[in-house]
C-alpha atoms as a PDB file:
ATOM      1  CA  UNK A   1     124.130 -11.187 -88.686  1.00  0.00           C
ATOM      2  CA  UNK A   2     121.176  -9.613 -86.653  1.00  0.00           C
ATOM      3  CA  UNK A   3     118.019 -10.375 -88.614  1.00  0.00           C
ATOM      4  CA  UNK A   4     116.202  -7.251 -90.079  1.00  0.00           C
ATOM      5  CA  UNK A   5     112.358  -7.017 -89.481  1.00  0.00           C
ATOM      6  CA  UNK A   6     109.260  -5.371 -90.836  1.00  0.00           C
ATOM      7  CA  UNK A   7     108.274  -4.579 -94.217  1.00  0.00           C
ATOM      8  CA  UNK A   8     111.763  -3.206 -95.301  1.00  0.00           C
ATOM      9  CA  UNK A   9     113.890  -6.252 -94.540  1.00  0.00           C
ATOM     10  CA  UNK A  10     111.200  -8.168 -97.045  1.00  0.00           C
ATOM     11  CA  UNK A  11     111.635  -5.963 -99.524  1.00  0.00           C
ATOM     12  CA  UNK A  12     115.206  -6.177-100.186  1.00  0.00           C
ATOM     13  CA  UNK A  13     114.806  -9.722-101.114  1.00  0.00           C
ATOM     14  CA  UNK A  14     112.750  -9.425-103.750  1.00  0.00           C
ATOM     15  CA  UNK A  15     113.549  -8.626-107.289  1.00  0.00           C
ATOM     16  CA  UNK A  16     110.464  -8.823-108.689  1.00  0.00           C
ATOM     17  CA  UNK A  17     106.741  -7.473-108.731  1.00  0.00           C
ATOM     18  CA  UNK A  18     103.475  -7.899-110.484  1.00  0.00           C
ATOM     19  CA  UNK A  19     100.955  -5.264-109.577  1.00  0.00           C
ATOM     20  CA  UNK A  20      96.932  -5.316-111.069  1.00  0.00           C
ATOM     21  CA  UNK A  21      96.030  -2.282-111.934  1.00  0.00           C
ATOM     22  CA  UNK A  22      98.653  -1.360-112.622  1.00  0.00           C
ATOM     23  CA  UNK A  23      97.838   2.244-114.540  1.00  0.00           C
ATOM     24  CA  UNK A  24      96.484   3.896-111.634  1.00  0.00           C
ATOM     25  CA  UNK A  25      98.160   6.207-109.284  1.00  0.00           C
ATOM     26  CA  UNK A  26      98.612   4.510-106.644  1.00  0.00           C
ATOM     27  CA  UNK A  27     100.167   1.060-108.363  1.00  0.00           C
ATOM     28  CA  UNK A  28     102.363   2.945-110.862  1.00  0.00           C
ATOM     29  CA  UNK A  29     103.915   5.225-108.312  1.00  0.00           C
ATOM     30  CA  UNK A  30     104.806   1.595-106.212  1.00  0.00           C
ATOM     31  CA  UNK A  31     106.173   0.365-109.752  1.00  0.00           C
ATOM     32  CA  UNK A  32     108.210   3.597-110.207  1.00  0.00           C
ATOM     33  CA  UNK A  33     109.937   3.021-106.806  1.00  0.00           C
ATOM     34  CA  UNK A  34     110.617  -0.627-107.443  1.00  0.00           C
ATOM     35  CA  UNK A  35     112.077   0.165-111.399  1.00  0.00           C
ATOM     36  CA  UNK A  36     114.018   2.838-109.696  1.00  0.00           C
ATOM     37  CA  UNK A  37     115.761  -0.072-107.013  1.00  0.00           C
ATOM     38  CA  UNK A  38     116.624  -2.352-110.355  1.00  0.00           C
ATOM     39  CA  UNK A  39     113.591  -4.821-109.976  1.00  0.00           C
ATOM     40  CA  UNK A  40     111.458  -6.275-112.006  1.00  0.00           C
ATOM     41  CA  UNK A  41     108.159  -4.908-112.810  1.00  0.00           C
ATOM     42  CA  UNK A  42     105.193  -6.763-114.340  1.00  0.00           C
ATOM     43  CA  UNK A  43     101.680  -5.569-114.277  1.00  0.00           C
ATOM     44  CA  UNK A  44      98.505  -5.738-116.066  1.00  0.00           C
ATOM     45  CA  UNK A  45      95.136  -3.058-116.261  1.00  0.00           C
ATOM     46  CA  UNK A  46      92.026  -2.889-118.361  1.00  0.00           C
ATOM     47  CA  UNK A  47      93.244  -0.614-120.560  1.00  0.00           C
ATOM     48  CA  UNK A  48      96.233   1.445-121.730  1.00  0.00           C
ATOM     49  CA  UNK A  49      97.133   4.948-120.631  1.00  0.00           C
ATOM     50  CA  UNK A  50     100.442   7.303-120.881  1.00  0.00           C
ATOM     51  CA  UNK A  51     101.706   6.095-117.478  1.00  0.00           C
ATOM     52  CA  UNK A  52     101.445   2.568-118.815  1.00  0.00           C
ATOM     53  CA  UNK A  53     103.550   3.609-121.693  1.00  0.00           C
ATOM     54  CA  UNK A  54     105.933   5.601-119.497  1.00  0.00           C
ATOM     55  CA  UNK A  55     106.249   2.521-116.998  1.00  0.00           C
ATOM     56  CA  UNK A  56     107.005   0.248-120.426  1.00  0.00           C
ATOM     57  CA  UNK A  57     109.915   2.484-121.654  1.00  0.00           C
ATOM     58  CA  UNK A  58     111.635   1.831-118.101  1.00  0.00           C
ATOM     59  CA  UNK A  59     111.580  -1.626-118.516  1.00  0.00           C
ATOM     60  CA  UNK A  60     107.694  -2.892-116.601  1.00  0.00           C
ATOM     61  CA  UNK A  61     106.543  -5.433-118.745  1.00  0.00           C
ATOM     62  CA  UNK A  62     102.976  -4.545-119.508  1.00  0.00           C
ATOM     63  CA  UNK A  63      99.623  -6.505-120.000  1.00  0.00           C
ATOM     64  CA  UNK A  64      96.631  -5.205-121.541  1.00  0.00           C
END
């Protein structure tokens, strides 16, 4: 099997994430792709927001 490079190949192979800061734009949209593909989300941020919530209800695990 030919070996797959680059950022993709990585990717596939791993089922979960943690991403700080998470409530921003630019972490929740990352979590909303990776949710999406069946993987596991955790994530922390200062404080909550409605995207935190949203990202909660599809299954990120969520620390304040």
């Amino acid at each position: 099997m030919a070996k797959a490079k680059g950022f993709l190949a990585e990717e596939i192979r791993m089922s979960k994430y943690h991403f700080i800061g998470l409530g921003g734009i630019g972490m929740s949209a990352l979590a909303e792709i990776a949710l999406k593909k069946n993987k596991k989300v955790k994530g922390s941020d200062l404080k909550s927001n409605d995207v935190l919530k949203r990202l909660q209800k599809n299954g990120a695990t969520i620390q304040i």
